[in-house]
Every structure is written in structure tokens, then in C-alpha cells.
Protein backbone atom coordinates (compact mmCIF):
# COMPACT_ATOMS: atom_id res chain seq x y z
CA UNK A 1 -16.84 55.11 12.83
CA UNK A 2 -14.77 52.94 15.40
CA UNK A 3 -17.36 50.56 15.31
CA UNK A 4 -16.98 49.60 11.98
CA UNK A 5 -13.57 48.92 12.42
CA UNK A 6 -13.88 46.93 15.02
CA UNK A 7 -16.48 44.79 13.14
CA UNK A 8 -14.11 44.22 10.62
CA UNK A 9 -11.02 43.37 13.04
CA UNK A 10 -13.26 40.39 14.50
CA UNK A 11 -14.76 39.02 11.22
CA UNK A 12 -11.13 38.18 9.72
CA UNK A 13 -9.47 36.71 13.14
CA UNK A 14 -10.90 32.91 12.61
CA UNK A 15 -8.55 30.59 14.43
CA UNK A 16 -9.13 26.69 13.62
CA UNK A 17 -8.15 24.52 16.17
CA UNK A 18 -7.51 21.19 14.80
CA UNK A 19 -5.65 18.24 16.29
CA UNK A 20 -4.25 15.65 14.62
CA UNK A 21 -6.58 12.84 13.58
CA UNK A 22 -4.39 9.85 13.21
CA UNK A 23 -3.29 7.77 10.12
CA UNK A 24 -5.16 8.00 6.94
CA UNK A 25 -7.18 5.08 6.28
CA UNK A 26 -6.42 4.71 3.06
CA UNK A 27 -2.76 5.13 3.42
CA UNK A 28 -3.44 1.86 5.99
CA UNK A 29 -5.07 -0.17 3.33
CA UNK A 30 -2.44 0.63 0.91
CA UNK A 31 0.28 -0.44 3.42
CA UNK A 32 -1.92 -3.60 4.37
CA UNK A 33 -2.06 -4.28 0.43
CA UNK A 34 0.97 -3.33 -0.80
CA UNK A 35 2.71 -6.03 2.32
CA UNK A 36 0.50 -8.67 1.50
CA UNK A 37 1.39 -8.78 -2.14
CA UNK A 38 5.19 -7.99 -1.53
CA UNK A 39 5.03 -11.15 0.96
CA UNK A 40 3.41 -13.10 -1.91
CA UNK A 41 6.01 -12.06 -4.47
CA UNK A 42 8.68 -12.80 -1.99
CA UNK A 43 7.26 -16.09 -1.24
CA UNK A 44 6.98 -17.22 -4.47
CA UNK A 45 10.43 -16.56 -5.23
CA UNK A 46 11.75 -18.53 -2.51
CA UNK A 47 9.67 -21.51 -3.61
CA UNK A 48 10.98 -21.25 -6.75
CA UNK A 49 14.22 -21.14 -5.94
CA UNK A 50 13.59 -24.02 -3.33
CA UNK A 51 11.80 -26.33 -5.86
CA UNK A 52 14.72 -25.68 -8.65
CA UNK A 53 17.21 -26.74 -6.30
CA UNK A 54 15.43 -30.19 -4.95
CA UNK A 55 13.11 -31.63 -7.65
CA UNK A 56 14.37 -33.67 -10.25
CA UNK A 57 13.77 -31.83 -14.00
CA UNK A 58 10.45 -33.57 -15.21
CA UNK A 59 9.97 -36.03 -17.68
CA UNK A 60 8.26 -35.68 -20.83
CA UNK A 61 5.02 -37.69 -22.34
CA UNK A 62 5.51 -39.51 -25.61
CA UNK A 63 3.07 -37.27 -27.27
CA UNK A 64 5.84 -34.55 -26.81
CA UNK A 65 8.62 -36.41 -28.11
CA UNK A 66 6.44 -37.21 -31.28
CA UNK A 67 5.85 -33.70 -32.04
């Protein structure tokens, strides 16, 4: 009878022993994305901003003015 107990003390005492793998890649690419576009967005604004302020306000075509 002890045996069988002792059978089923070993089958439940499983220990995993992981370490830790890193960063997720796909958190990485959605960083890497997520920058890229918030740099583009950003960049835009500021030339924008920068052409509002310098270039003169554009002239329109007589076809416009007809209309």
C-alpha cells in the first residue's frame, strides 16, 4: 500500500523551471511602429506650423476667380 502513495506523491510534484526570455517581439515591433508614426505625426505638425508662419498665402488662378 505505501507504494502507491508514493507513486502518487511524485506524479503531482512537477516543478518548471523557466527563465525569463527577454522582450516580446511583437511588443518590439509595436514600439518600433507606433515611434515611427508618432515621429511622422510630430513632424508634420512642426512643418505645418513652420510653413504657416514663413510662406506667403498663395495666389489664386483666374479660373478660380471666375467660378
Amino acid at each position: 500500500m505505501s507504494d502507491e502513495f508514493e507513486f502518487a506523491d511524485k506524479g503531482n510534484k512537477i516543478i518548471y523551471e523557466t527563465e525569463g526570455k527577454g522582450f516580446n517581439p511583437g511588443l518590439i515591433v509595436l514600439l518600433v511602429v507606433g515611434g515611427l508614426l508618432l515621429t511622422f505625426l510630430v513632424g508634420n505638425y512642426v512643418l505645418y506650423s513652420y510653413a504657416q508662419k514663413t510662406l506667403p498665402p498663395r495666389k489664386r488662378s483666374q479660373y478660380q476667380r471666375r467660378r
